[in-house]
Protein backbone atom coordinates (compact mmCIF):
# COMPACT_ATOMS: atom_id res chain seq x y z
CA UNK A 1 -36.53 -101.89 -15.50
CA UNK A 2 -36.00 -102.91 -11.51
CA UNK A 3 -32.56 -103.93 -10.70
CA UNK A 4 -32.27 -106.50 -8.00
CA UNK A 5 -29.90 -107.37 -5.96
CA UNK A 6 -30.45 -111.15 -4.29
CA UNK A 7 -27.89 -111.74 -0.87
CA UNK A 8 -28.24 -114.97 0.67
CA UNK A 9 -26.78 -117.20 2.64
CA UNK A 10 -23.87 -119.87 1.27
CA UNK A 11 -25.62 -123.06 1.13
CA UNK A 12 -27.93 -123.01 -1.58
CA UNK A 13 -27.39 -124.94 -4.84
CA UNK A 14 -27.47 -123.27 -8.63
CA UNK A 15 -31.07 -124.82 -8.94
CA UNK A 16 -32.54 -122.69 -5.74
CA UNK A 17 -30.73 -119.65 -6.41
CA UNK A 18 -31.97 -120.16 -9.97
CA UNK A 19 -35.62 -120.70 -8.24
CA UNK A 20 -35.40 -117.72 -5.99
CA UNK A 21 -33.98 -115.37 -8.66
CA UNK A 22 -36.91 -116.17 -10.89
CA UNK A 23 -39.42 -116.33 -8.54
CA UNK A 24 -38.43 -112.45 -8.10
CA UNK A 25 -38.63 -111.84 -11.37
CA UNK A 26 -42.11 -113.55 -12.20
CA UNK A 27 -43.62 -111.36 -9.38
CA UNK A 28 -42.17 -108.11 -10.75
CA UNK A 29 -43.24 -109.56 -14.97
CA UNK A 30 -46.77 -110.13 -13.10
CA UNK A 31 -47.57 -106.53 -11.07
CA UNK A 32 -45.50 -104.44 -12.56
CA UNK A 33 -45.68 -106.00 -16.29
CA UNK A 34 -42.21 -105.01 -17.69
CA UNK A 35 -40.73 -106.97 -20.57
CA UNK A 36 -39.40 -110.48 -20.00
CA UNK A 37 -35.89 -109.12 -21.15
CA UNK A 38 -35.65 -106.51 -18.54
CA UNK A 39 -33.94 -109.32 -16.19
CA UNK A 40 -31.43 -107.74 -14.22
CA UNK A 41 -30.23 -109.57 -11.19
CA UNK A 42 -26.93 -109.86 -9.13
CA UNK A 43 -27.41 -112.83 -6.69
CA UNK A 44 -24.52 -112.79 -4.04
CA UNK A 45 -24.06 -115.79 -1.49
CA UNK A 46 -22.26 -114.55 1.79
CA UNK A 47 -20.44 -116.77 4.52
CA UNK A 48 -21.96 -117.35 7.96
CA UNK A 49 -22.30 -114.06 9.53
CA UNK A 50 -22.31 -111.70 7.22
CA UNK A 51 -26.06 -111.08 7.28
CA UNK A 52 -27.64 -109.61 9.70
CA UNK A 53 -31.20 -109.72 9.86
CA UNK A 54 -33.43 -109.12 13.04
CA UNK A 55 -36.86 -108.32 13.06
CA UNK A 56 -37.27 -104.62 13.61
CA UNK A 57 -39.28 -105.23 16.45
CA UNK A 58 -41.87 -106.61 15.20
CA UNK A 59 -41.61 -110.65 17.13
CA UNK A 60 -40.41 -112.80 14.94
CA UNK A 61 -37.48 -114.68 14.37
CA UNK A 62 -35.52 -114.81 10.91
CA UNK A 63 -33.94 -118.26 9.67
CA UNK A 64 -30.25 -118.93 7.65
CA UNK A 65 -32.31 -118.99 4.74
CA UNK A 66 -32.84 -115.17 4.99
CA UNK A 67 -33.43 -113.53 1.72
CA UNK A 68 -32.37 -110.18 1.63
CA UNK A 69 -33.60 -108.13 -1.87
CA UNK A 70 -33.01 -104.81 -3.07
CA UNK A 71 -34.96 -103.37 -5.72
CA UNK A 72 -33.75 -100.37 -7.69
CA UNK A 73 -36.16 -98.71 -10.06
CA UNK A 74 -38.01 -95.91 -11.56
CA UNK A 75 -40.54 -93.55 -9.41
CA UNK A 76 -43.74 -93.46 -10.43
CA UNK A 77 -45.66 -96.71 -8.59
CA UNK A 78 -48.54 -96.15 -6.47
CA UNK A 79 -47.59 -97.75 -2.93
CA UNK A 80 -50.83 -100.13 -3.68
CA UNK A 81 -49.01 -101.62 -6.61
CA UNK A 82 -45.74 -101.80 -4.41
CA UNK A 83 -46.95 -103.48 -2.07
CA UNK A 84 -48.53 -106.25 -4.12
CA UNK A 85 -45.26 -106.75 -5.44
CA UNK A 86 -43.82 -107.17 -2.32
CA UNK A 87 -46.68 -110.00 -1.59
CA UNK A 88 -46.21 -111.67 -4.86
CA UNK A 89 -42.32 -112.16 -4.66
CA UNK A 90 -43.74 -113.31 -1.26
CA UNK A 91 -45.74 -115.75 -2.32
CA UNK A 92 -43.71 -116.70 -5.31
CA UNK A 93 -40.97 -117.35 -2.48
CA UNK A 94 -43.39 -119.57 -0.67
CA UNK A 95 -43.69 -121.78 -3.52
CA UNK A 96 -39.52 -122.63 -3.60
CA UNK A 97 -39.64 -122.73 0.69
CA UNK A 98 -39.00 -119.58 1.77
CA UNK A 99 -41.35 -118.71 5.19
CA UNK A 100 -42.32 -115.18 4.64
CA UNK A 101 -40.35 -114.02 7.98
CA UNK A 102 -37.38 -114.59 5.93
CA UNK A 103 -38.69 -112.48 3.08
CA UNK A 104 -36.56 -108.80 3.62
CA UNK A 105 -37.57 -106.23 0.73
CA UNK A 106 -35.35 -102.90 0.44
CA UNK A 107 -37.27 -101.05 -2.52
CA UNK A 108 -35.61 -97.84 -3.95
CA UNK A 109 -36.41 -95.59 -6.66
CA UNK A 110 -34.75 -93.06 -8.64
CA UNK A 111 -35.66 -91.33 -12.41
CA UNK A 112 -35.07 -92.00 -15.67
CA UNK A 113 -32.10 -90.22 -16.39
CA UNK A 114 -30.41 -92.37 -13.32
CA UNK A 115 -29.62 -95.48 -15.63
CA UNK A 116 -27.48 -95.95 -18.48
CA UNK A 117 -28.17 -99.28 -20.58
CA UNK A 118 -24.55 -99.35 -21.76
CA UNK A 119 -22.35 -96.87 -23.89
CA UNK A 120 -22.55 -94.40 -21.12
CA UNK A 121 -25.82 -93.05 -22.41
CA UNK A 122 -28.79 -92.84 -20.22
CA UNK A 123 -30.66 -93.97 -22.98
CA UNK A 124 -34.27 -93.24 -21.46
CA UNK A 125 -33.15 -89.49 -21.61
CA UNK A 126 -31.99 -90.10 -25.29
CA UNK A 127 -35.10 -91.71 -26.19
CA UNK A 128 -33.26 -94.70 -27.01
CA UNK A 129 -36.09 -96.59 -24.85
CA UNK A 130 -39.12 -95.83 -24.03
CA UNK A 131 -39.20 -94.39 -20.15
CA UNK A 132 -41.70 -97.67 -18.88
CA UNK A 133 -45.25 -97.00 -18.44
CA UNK A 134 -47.04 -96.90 -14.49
């Protein structure tokens, strides 16, 4: 169950934050193959010049169509599967016009007993759900 946060650039209309939200969560469905349900996304648009977003050194430059994602979720993935996920989101990206320079993935992980579903019960410790398969 990845938690995603989506920051952007203002600009964008419902239908392509719509298209980039999904296109996210497609990729993750298609590597990582949670449940459609588990679709937990907070997509924030920020004024000129509150993202900053340079290349690390590596010689490219980013556009104002930057797309900065953070993805919260359970240990456990090989980096092989990570980084397929990282090229699908890419790719599924791609497909609504966003150049792969402006791709930025944060990816964090954690355990089970770091979420709680609601009710303030981390309900993968509870057995309330199932802790998600690798």
């Amino acid at each position: 169950m990845p938690l995603v946060r989506i920051d952007v650039n203002q600009g964008r209309t419902p239908e392509e934050l719509q298209s980039l939200s999904r296109g996210i969560h497609d990729a993750i469905l298609a590597e990582y193959g949670i449940p459609e349900r588990d679709y937990f996304h907070v997509l924030t648009e920020h004024p000129a010049g509150q993202i900053v977003a340079q290349d690390a050194g590596l010689g490219f430059e980013r556009t104002r169509n930057v797309v900065m994602i953070q993805i919260f979720t359970q240990t456990g993935r090989s980096q092989e599967a990570k980084q397929a996920l990282f090229a699908a989101i890419a790719a599924n990206l791609a497909d609504s016009g966003i150049a792969g320079e402006d791709v930025f993935i944060g990816y964090v992980e954690n355990t089970a007993g770091d979420w709680s579903f609601g009710f303030g019960r981390a309900q993968y410790v509870t057995g309330e759900l199932a802790t998600p398969g690798r």
